[in-house]
PDB file of N, CA and C in Angstrom:
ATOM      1  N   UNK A   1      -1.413  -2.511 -72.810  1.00  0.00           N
ATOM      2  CA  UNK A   1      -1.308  -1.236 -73.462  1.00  0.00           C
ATOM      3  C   UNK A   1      -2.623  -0.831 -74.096  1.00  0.00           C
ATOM      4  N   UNK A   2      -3.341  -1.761 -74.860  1.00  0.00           N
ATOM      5  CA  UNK A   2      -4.350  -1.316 -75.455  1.00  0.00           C
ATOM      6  C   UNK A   2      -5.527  -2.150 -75.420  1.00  0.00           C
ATOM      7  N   UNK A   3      -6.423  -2.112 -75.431  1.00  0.00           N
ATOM      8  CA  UNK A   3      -7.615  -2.982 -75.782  1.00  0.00           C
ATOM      9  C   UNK A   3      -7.630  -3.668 -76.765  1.00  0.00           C
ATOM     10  N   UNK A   4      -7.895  -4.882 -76.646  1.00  0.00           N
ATOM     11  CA  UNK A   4      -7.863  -5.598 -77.878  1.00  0.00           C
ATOM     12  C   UNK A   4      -9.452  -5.520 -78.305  1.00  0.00           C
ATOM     13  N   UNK A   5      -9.524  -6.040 -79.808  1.00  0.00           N
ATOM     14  CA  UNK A   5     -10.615  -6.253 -80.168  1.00  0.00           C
ATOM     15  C   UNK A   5     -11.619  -7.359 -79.544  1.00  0.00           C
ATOM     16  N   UNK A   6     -11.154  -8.161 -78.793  1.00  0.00           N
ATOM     17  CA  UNK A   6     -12.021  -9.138 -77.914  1.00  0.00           C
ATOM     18  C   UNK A   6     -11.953  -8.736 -76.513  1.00  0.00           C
ATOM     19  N   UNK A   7     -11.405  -7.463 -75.883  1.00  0.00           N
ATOM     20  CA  UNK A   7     -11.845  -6.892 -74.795  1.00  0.00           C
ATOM     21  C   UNK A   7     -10.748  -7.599 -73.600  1.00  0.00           C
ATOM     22  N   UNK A   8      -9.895  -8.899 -74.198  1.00  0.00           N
ATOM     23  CA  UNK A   8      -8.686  -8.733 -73.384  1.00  0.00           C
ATOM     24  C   UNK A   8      -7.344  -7.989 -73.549  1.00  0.00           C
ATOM     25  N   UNK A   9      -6.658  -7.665 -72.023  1.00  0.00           N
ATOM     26  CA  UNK A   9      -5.472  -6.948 -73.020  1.00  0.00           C
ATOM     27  C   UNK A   9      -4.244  -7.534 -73.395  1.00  0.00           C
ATOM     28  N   UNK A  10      -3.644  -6.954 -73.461  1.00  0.00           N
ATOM     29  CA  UNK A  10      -2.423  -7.531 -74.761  1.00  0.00           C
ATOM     30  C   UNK A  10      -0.856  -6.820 -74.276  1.00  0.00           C
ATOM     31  N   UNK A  11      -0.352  -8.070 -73.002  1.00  0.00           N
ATOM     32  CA  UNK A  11       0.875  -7.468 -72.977  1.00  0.00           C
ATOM     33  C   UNK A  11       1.861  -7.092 -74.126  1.00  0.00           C
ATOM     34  N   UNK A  12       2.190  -6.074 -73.676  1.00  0.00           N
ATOM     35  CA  UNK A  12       3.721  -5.614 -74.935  1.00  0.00           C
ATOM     36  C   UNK A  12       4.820  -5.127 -74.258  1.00  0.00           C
ATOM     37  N   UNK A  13       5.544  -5.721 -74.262  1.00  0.00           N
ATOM     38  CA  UNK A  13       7.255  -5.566 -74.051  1.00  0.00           C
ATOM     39  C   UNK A  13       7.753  -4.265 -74.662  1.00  0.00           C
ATOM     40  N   UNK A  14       8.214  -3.171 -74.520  1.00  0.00           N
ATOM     41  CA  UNK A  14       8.337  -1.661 -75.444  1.00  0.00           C
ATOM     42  C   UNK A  14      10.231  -1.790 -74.749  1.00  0.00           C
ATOM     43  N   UNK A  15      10.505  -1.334 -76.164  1.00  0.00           N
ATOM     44  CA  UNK A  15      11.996  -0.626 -76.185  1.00  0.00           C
ATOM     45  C   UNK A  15      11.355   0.952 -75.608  1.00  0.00           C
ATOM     46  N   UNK A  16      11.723   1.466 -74.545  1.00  0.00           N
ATOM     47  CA  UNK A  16      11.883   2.891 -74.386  1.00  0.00           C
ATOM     48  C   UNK A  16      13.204   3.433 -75.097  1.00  0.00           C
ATOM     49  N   UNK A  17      12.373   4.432 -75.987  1.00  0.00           N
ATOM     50  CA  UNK A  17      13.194   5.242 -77.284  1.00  0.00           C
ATOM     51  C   UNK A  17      12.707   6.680 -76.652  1.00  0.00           C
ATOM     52  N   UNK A  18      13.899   7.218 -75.651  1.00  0.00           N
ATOM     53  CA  UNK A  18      13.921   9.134 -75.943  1.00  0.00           C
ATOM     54  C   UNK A  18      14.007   9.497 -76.853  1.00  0.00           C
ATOM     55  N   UNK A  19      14.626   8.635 -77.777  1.00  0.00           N
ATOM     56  CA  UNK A  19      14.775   9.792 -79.396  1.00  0.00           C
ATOM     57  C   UNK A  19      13.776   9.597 -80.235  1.00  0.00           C
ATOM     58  N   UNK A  20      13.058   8.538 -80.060  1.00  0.00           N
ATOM     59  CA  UNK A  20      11.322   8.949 -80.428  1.00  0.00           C
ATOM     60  C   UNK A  20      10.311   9.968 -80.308  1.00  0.00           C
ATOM     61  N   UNK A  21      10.306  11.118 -80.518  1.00  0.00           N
ATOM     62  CA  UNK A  21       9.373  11.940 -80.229  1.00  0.00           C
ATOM     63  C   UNK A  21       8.138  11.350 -80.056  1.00  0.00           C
ATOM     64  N   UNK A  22       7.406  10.396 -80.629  1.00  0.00           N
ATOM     65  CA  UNK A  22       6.185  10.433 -80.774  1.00  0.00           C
ATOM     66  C   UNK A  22       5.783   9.638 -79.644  1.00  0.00           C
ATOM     67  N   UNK A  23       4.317   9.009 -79.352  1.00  0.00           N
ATOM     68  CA  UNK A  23       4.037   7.881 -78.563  1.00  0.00           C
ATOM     69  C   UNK A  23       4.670   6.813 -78.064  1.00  0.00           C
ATOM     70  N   UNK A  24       3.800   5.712 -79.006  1.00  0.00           N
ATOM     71  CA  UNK A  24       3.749   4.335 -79.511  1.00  0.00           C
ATOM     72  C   UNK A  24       4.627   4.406 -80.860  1.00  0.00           C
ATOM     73  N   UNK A  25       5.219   2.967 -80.747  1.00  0.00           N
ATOM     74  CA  UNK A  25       5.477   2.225 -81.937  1.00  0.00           C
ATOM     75  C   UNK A  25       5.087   1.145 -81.903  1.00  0.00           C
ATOM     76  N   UNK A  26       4.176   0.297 -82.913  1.00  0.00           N
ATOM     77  CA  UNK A  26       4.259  -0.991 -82.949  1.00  0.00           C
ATOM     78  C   UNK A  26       4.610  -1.478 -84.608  1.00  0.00           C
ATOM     79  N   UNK A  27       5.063  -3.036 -84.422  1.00  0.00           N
ATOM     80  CA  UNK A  27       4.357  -3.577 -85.918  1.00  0.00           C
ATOM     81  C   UNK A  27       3.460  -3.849 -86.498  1.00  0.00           C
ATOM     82  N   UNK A  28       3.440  -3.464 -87.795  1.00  0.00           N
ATOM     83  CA  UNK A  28       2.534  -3.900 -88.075  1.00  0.00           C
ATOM     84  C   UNK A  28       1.083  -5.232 -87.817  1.00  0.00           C
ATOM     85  N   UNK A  29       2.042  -5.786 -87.657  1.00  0.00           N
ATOM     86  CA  UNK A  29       1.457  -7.378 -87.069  1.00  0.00           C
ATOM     87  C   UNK A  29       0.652  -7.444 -85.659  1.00  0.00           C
ATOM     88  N   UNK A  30       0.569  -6.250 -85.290  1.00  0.00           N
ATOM     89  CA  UNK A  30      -0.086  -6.381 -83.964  1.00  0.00           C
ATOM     90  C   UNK A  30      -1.273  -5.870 -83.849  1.00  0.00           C
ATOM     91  N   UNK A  31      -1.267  -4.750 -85.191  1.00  0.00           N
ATOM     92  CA  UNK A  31      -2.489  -3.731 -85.304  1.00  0.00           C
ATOM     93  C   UNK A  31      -3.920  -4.429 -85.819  1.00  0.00           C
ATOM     94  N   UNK A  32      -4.022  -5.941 -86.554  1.00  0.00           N
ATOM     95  CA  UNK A  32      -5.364  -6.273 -86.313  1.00  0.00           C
ATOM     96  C   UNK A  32      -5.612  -6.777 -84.883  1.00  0.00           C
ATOM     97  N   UNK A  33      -4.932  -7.002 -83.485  1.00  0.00           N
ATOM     98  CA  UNK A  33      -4.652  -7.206 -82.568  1.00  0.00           C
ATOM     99  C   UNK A  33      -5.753  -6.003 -81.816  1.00  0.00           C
ATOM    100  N   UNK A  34      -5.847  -4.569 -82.132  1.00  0.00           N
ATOM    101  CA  UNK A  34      -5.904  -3.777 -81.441  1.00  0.00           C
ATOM    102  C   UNK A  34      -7.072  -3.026 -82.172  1.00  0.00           C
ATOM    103  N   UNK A  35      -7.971  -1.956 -81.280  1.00  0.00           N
ATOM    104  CA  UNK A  35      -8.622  -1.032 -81.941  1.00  0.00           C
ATOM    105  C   UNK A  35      -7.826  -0.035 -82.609  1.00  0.00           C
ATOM    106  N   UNK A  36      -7.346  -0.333 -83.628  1.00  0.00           N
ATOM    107  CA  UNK A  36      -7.008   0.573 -84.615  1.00  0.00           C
ATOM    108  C   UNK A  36      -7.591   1.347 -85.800  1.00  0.00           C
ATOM    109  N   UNK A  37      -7.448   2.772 -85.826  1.00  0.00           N
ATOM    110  CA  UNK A  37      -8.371   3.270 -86.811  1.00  0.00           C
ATOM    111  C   UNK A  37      -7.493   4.070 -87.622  1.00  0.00           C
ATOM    112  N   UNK A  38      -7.967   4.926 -88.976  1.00  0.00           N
ATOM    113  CA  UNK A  38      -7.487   6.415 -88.902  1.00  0.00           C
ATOM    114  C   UNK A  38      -6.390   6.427 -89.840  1.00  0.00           C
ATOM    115  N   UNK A  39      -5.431   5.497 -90.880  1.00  0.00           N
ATOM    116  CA  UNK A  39      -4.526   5.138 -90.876  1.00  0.00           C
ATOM    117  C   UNK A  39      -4.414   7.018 -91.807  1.00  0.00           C
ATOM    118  N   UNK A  40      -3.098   7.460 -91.876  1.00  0.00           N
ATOM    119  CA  UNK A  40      -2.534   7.843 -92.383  1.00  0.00           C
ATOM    120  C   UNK A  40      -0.954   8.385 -93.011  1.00  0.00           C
ATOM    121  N   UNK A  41      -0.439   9.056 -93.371  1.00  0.00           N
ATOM    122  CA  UNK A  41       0.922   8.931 -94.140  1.00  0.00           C
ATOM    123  C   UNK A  41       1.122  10.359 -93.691  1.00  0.00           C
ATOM    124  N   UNK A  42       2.886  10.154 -92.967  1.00  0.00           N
ATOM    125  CA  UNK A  42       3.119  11.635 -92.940  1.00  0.00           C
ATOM    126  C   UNK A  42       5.023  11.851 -92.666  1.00  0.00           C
ATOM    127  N   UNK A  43       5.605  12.618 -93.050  1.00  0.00           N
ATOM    128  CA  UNK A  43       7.155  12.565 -93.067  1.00  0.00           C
ATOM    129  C   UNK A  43       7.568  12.636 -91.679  1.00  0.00           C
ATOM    130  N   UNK A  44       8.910  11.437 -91.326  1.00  0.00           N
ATOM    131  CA  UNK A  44       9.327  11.681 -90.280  1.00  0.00           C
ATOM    132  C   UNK A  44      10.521  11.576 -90.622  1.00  0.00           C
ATOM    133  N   UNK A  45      11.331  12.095 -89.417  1.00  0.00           N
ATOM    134  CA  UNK A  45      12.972  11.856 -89.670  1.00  0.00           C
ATOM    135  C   UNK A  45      13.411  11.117 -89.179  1.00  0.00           C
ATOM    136  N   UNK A  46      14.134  10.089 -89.328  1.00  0.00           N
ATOM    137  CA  UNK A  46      15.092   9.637 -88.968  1.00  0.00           C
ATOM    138  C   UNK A  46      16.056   9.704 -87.628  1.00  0.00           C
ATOM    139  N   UNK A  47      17.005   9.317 -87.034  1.00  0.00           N
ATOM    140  CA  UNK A  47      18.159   9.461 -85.841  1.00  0.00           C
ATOM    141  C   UNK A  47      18.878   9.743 -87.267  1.00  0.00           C
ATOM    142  N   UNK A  48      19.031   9.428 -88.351  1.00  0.00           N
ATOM    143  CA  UNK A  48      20.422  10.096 -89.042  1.00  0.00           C
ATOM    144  C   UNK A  48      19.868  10.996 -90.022  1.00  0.00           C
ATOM    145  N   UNK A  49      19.100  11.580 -89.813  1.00  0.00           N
ATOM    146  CA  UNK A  49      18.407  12.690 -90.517  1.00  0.00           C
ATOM    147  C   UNK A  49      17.771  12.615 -91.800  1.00  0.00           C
ATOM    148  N   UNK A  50      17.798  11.518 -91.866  1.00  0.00           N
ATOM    149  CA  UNK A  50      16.949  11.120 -93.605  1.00  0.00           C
ATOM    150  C   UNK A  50      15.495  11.319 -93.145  1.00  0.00           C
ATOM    151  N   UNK A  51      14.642  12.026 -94.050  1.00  0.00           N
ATOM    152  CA  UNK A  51      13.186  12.033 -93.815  1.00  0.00           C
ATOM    153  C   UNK A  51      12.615  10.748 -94.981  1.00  0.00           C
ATOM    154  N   UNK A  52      11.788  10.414 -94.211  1.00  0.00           N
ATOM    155  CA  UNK A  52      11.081   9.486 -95.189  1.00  0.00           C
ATOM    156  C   UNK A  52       9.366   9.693 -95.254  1.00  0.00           C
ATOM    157  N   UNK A  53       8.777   9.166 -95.768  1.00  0.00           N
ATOM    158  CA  UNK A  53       7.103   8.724 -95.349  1.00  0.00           C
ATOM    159  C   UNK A  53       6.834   7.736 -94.538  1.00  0.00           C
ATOM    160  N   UNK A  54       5.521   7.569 -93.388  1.00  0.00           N
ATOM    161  CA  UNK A  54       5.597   6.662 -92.116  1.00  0.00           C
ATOM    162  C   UNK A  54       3.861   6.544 -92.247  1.00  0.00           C
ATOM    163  N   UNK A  55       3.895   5.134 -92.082  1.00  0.00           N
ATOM    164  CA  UNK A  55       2.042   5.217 -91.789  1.00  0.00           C
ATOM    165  C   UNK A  55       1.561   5.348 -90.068  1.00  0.00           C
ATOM    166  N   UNK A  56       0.912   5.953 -89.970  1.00  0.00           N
ATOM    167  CA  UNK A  56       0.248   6.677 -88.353  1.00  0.00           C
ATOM    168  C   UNK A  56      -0.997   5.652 -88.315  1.00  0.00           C
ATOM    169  N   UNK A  57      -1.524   5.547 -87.245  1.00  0.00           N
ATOM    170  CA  UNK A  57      -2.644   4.955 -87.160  1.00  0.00           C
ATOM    171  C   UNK A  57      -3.261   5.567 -85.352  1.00  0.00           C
ATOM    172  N   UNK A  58      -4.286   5.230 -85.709  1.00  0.00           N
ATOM    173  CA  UNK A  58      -5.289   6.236 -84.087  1.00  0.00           C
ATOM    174  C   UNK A  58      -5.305   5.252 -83.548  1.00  0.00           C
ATOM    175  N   UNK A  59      -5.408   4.717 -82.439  1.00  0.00           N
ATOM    176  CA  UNK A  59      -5.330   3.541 -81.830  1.00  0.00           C
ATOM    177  C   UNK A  59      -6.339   3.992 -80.001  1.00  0.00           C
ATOM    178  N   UNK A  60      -6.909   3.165 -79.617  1.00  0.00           N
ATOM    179  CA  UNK A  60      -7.450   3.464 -77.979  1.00  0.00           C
ATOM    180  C   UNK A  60      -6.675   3.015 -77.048  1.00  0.00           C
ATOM    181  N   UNK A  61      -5.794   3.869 -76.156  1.00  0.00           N
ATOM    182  CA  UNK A  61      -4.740   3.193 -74.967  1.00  0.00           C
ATOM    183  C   UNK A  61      -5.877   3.283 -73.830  1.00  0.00           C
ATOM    184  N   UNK A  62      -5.797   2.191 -72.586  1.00  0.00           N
ATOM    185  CA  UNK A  62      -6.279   2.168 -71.399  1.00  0.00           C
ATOM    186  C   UNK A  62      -5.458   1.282 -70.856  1.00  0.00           C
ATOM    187  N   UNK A  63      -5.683   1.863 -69.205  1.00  0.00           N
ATOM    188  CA  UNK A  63      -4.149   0.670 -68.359  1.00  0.00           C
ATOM    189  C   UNK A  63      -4.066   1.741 -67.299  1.00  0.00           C
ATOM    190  N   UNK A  64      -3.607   1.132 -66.208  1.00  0.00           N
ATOM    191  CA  UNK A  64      -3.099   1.724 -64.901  1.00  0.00           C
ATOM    192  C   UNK A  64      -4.588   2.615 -64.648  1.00  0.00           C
ATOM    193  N   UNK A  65      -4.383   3.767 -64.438  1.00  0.00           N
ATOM    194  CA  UNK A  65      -5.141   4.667 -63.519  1.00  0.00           C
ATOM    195  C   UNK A  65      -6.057   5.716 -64.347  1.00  0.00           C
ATOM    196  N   UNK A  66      -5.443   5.424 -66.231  1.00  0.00           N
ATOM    197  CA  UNK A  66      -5.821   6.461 -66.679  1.00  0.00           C
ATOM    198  C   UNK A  66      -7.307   5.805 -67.821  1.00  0.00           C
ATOM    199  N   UNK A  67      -8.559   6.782 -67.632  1.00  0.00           N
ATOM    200  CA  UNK A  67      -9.416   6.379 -68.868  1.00  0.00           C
ATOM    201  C   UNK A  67      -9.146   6.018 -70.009  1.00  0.00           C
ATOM    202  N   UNK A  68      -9.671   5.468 -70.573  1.00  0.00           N
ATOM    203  CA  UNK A  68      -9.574   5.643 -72.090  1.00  0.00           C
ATOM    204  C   UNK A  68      -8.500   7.104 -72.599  1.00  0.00           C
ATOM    205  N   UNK A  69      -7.960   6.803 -73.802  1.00  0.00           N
ATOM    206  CA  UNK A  69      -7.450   8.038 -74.981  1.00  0.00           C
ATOM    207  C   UNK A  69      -7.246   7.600 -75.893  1.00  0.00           C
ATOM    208  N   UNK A  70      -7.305   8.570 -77.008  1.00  0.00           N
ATOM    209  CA  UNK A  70      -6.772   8.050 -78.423  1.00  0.00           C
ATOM    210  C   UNK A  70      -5.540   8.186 -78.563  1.00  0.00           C
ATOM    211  N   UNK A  71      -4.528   7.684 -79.099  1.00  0.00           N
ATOM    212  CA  UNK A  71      -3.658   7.823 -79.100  1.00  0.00           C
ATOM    213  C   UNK A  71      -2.906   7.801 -80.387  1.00  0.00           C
ATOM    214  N   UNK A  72      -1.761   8.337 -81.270  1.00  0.00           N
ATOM    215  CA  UNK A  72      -1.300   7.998 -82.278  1.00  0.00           C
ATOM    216  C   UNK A  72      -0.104   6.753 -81.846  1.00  0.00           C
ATOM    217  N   UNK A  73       0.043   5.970 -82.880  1.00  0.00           N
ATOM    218  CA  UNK A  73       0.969   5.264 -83.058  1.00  0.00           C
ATOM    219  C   UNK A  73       1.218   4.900 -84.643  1.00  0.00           C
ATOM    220  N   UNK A  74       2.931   5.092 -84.720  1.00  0.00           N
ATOM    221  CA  UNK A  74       3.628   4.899 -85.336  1.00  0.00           C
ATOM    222  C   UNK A  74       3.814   3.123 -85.980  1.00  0.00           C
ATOM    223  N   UNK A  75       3.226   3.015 -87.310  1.00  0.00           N
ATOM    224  CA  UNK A  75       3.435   1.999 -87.920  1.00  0.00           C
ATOM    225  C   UNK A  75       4.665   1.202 -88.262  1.00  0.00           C
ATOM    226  N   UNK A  76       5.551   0.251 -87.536  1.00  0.00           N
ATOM    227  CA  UNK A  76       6.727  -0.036 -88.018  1.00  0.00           C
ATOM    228  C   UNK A  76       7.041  -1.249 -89.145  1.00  0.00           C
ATOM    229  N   UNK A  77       7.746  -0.819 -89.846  1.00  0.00           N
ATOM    230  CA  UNK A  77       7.998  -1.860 -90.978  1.00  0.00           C
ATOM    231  C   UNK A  77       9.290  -3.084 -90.441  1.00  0.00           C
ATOM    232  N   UNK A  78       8.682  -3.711 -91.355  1.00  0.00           N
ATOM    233  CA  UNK A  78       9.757  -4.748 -91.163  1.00  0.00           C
ATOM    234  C   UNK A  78       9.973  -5.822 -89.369  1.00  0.00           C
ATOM    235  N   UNK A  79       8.780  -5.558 -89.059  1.00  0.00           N
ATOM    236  CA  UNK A  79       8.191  -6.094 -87.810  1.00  0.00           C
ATOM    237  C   UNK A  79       9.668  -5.479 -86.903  1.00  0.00           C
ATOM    238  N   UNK A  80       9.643  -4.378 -86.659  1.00  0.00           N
ATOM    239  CA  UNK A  80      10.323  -3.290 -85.573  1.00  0.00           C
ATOM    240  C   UNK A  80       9.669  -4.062 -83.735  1.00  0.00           C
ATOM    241  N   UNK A  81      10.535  -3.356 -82.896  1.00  0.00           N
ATOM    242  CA  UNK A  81      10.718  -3.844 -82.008  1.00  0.00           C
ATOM    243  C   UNK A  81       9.535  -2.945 -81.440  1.00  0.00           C
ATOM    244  N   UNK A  82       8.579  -3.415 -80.300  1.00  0.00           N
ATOM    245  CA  UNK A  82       7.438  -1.808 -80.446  1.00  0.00           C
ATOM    246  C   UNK A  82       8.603  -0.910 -79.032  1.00  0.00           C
ATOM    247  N   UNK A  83       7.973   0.143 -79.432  1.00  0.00           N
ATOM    248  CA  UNK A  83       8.656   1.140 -78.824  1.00  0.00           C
ATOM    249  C   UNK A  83       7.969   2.460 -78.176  1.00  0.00           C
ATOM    250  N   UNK A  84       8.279   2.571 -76.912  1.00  0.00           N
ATOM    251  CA  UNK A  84       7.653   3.838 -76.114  1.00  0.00           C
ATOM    252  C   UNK A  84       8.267   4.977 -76.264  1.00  0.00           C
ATOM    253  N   UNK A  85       8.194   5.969 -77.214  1.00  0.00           N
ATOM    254  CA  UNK A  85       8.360   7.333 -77.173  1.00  0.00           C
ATOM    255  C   UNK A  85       8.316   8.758 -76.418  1.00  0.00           C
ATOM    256  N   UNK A  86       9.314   9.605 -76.191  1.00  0.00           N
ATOM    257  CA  UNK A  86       8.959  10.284 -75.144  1.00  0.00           C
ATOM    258  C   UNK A  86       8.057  11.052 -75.084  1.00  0.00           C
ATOM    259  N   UNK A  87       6.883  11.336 -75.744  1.00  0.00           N
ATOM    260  CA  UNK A  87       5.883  12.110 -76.059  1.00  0.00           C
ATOM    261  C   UNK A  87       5.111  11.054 -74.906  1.00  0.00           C
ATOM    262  N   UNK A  88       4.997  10.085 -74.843  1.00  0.00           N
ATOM    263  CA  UNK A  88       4.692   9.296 -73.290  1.00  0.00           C
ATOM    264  C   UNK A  88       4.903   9.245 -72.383  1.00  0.00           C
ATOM    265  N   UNK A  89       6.013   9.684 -71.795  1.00  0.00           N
ATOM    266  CA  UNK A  89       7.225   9.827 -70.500  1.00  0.00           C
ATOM    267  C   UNK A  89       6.871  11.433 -70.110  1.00  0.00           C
ATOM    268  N   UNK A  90       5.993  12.325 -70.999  1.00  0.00           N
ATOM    269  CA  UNK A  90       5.597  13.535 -70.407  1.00  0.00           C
ATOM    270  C   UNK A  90       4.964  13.456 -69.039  1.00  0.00           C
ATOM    271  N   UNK A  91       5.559  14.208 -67.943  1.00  0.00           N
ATOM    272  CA  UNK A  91       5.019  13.819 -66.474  1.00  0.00           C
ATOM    273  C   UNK A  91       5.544  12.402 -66.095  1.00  0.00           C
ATOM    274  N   UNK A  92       5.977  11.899 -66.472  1.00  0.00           N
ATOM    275  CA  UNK A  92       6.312  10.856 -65.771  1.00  0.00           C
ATOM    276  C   UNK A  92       7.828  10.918 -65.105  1.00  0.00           C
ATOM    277  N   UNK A  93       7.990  10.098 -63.833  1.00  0.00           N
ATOM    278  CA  UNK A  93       9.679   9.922 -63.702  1.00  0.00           C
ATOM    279  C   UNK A  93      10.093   8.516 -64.355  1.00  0.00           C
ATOM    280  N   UNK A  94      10.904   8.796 -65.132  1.00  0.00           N
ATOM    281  CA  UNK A  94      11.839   7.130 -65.738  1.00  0.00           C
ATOM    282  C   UNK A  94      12.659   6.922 -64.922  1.00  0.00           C
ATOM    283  N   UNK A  95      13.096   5.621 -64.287  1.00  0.00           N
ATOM    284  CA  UNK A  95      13.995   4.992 -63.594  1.00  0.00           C
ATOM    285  C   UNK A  95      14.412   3.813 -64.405  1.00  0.00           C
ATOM    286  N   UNK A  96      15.515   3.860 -64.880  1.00  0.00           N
ATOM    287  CA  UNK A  96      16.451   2.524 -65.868  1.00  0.00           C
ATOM    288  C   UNK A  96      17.798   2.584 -64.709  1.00  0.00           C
ATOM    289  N   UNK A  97      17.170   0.706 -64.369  1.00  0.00           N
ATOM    290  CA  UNK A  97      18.801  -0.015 -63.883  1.00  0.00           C
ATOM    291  C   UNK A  97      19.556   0.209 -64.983  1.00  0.00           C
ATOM    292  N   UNK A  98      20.701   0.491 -64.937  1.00  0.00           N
ATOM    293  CA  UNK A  98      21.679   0.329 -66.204  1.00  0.00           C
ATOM    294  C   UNK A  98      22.311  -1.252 -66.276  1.00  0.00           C
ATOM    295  N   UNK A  99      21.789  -2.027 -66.461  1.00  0.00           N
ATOM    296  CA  UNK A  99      21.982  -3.513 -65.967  1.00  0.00           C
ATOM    297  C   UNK A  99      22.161  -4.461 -66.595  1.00  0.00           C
ATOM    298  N   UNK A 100      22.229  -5.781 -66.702  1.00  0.00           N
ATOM    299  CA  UNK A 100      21.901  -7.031 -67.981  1.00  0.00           C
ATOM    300  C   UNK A 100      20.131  -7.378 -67.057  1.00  0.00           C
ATOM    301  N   UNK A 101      19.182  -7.116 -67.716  1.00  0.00           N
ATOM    302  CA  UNK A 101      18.192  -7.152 -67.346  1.00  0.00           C
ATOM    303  C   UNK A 101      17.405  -6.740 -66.189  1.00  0.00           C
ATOM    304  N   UNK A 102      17.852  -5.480 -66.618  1.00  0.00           N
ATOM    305  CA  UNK A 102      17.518  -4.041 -65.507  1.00  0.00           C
ATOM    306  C   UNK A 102      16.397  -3.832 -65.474  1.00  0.00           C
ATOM    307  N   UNK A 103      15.874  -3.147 -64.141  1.00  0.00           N
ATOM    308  CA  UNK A 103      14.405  -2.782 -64.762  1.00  0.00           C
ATOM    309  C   UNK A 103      13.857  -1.372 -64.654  1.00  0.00           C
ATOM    310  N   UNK A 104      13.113  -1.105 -65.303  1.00  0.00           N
ATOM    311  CA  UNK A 104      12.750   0.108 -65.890  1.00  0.00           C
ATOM    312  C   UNK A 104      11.282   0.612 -65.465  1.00  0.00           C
ATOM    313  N   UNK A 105      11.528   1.434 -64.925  1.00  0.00           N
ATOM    314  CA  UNK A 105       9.909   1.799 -64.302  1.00  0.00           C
ATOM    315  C   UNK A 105       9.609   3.160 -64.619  1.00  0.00           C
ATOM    316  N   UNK A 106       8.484   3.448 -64.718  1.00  0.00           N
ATOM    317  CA  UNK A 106       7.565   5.184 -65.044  1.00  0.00           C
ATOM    318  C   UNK A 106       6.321   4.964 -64.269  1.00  0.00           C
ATOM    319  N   UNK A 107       6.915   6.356 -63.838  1.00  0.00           N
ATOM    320  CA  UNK A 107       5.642   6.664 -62.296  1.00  0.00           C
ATOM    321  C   UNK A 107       4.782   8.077 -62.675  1.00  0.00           C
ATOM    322  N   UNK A 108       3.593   8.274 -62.545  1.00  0.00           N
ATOM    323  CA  UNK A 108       3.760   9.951 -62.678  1.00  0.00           C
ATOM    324  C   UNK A 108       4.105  10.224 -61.748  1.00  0.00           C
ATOM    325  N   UNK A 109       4.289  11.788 -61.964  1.00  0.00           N
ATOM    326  CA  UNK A 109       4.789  12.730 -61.296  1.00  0.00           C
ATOM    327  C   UNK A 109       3.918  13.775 -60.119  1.00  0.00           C
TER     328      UNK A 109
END
């Protein structure tokens, strides 16, 4: 997913979340892991509509076919599961086996 700070990369396993608007999610725990910059604080909502405050961080994605980008990702507390948001799945087709260890693929379009 991202470049690490020693220039290898760093598989990550992602829950795909449609009801994520945003990117990325990771934990905390991964972000000295990664070029991470930028941190800041900003309200998000919830799936049950509670808004809270969330720390953001700028992060560099590279992988597959595409250059470098900056990217935002979502800071998760409590070491959260990381998670692909559909603000990522833009242009892409999703294919989910509905399965016990289905698999899940995104192609562009």
């Amino acid at each position: 997913m991202t470049r690490p700070r020693d220039g290898r990369s760093i598989p990550i396993l992602f829950i795909v979340d449609t009801a994520f608007d945003g990117e990325f999610a990771l934990p905390a725990s991964l972000l000295p892991r990664i070029y991470s910059y930028s941190p800041s604080i900003r309200q998000i909502m919830l799936a049950n509509g509670e808004e809270r405050d969330a720390t953001y961080v700028m992060a560099l994605l590279s992988g597959g076919e595409e250059e470098q980008r900056v990217i935002e990702v979502l800071v998760l507390e409590n070491h959260g599961n990381p998670l692909l948001g559909i603000d990522v799945l833009a242009e892409h087709l999703l294919t989910i086996e509905v399965a016990t260890k289905g698999e899940v693929t995104i192609e562009p379009l």
